[in-house]
C-alpha atoms as a PDB file:
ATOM      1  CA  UNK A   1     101.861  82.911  77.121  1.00  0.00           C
ATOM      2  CA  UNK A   2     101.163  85.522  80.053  1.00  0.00           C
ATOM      3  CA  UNK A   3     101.835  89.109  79.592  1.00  0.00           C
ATOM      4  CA  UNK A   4     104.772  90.880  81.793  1.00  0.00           C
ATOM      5  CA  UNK A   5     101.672  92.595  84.055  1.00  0.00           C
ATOM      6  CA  UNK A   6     100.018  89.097  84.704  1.00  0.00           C
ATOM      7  CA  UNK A   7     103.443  87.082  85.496  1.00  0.00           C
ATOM      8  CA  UNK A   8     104.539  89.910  87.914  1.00  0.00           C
ATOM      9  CA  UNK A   9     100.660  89.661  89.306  1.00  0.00           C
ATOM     10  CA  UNK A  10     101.225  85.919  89.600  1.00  0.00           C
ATOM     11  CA  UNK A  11     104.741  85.669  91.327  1.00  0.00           C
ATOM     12  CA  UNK A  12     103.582  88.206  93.597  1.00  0.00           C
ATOM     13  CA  UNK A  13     100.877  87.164  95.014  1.00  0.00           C
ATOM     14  CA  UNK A  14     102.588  83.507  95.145  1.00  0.00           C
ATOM     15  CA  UNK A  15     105.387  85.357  96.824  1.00  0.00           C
ATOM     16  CA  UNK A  16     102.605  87.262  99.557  1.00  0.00           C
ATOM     17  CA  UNK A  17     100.999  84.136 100.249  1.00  0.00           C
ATOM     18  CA  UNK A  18     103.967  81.882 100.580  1.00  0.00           C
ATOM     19  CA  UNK A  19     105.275  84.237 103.897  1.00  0.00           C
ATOM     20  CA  UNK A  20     102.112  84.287 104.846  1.00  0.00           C
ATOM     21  CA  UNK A  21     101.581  88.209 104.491  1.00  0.00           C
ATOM     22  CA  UNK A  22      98.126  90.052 103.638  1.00  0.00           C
ATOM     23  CA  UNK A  23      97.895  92.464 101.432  1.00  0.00           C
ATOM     24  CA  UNK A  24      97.848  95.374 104.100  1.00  0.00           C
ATOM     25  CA  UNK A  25     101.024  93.427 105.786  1.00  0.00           C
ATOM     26  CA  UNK A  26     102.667  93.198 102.372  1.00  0.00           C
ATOM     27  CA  UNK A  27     101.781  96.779 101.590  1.00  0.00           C
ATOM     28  CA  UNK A  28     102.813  98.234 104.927  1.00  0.00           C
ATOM     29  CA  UNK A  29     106.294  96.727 104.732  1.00  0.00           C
ATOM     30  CA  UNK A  30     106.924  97.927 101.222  1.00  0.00           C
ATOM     31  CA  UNK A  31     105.437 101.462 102.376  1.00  0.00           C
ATOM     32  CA  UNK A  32     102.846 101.766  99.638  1.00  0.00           C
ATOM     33  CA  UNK A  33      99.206 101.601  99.662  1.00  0.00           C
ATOM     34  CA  UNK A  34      97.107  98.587  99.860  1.00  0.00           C
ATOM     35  CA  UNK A  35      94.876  99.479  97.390  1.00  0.00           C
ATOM     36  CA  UNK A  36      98.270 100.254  94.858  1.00  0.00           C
ATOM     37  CA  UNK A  37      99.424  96.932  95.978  1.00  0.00           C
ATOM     38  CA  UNK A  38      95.688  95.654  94.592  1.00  0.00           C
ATOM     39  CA  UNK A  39      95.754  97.276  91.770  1.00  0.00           C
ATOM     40  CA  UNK A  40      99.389  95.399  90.526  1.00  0.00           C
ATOM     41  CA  UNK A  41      98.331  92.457  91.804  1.00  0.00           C
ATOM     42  CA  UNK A  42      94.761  92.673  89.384  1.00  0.00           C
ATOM     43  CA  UNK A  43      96.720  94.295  86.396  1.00  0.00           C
ATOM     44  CA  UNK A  44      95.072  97.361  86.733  1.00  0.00           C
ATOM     45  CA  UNK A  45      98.522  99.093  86.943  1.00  0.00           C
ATOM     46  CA  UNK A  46     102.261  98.424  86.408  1.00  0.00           C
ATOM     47  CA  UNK A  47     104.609  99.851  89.164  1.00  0.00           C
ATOM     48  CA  UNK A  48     108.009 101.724  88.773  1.00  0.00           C
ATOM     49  CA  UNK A  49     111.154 100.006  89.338  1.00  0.00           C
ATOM     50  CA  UNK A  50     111.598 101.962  92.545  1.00  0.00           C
ATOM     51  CA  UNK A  51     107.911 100.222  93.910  1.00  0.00           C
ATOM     52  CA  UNK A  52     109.272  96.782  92.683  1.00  0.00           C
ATOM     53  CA  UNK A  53     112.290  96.791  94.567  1.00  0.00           C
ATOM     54  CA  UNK A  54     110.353  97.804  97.480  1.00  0.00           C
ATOM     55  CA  UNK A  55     108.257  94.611  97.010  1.00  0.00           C
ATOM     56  CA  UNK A  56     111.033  92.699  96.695  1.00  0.00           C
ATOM     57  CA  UNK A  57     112.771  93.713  99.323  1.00  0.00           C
ATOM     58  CA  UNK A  58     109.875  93.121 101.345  1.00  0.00           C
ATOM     59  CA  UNK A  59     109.405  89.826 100.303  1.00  0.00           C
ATOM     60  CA  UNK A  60     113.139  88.924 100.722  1.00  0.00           C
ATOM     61  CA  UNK A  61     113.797  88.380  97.353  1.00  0.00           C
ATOM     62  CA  UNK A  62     115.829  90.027  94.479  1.00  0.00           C
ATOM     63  CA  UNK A  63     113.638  91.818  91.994  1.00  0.00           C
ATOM     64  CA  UNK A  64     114.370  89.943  88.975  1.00  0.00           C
ATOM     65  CA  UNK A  65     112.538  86.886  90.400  1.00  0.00           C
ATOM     66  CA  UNK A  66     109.417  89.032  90.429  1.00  0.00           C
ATOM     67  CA  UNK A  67     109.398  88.236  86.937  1.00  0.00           C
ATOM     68  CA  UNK A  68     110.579  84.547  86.497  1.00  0.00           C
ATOM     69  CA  UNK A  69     108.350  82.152  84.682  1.00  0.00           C
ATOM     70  CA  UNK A  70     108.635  78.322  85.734  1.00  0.00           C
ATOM     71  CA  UNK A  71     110.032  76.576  82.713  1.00  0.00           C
ATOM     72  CA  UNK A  72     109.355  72.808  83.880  1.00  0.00           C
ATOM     73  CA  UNK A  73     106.866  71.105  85.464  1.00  0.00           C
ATOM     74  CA  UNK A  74     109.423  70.287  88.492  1.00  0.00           C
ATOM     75  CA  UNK A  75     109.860  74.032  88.875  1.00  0.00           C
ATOM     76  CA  UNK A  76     106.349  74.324  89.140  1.00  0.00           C
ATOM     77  CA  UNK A  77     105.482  71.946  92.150  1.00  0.00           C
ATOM     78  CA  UNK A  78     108.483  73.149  93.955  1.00  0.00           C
ATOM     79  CA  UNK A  79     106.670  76.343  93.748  1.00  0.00           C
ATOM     80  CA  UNK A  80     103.691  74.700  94.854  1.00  0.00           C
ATOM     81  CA  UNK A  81     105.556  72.341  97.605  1.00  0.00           C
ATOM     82  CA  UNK A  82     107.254  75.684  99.201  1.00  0.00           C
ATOM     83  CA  UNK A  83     103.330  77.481  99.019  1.00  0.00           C
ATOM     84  CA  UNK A  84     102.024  74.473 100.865  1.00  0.00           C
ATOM     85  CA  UNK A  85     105.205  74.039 103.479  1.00  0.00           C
ATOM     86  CA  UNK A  86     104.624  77.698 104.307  1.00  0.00           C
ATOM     87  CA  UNK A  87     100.818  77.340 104.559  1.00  0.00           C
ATOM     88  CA  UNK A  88     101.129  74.090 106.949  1.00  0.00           C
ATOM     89  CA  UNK A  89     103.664  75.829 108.689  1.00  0.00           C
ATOM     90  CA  UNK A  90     101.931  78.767 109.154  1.00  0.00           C
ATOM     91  CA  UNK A  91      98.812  76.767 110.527  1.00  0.00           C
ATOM     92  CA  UNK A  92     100.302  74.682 112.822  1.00  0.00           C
ATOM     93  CA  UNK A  93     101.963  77.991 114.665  1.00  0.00           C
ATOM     94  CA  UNK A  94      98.698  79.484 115.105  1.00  0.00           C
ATOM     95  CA  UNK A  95      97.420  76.323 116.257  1.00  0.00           C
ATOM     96  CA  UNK A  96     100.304  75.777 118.966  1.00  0.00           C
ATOM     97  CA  UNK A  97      99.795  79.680 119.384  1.00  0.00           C
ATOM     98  CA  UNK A  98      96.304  78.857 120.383  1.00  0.00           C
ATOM     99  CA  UNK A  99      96.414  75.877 122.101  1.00  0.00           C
ATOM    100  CA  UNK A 100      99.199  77.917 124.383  1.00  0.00           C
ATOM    101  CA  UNK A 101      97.410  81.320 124.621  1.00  0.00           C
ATOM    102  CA  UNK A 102      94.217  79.598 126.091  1.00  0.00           C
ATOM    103  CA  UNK A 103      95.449  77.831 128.499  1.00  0.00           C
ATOM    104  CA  UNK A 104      97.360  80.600 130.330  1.00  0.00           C
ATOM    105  CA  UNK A 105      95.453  81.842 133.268  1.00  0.00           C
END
């Protein structure tokens, strides 16, 4: 079973990539350092409540669910369905963003 530091790594970078933020972008809206926001995401440090609801809040979430483990395999690939729907998603905007951008004069 994970340690607290590696499920709150886990759920937060799952949580960064499913809005489609970078570190920096994640960072910037929480108003901490990217390199702090490496560091908790590696396990290298554990932040204070205050910095947690900040990355919740960020990430549009409630803090608690920073820490919530999947108990069931369906849990799990709805986690990994909402990942994928936001990566498509995200793909297909930059696409039509493209496509759009380039043919303006």
């Amino acid at each position: 079973m994970a340690g607290i530091r590696e499920v709150l790594a886990t759920n937060l970078k799952e949580y960064r990539r499913m809005r489609g933020y970078s570190q920096d972008k994640l960072a910037e809206l929480a108003n901490i350092s990217s390199q702090y926001l490496a560091t908790i995401e590696t396990c290298r440090k554990f932040p204070t409540p205050e910095v947690m609801d900040l990355l919740a809040a960020a990430l549009g979430i409630k803090t608690h669910q920073l820490f919530e483990v999947s108990a069931t395999p369906e849990e799990a690939l709805e986690r990994l369905y909402q990942t994928v729907a936001g990566n498509i998603g995200r793909v297909v905007a930059d696409a039509v963003e493209k496509t759009l951008s380039s043919k303006c004069p």
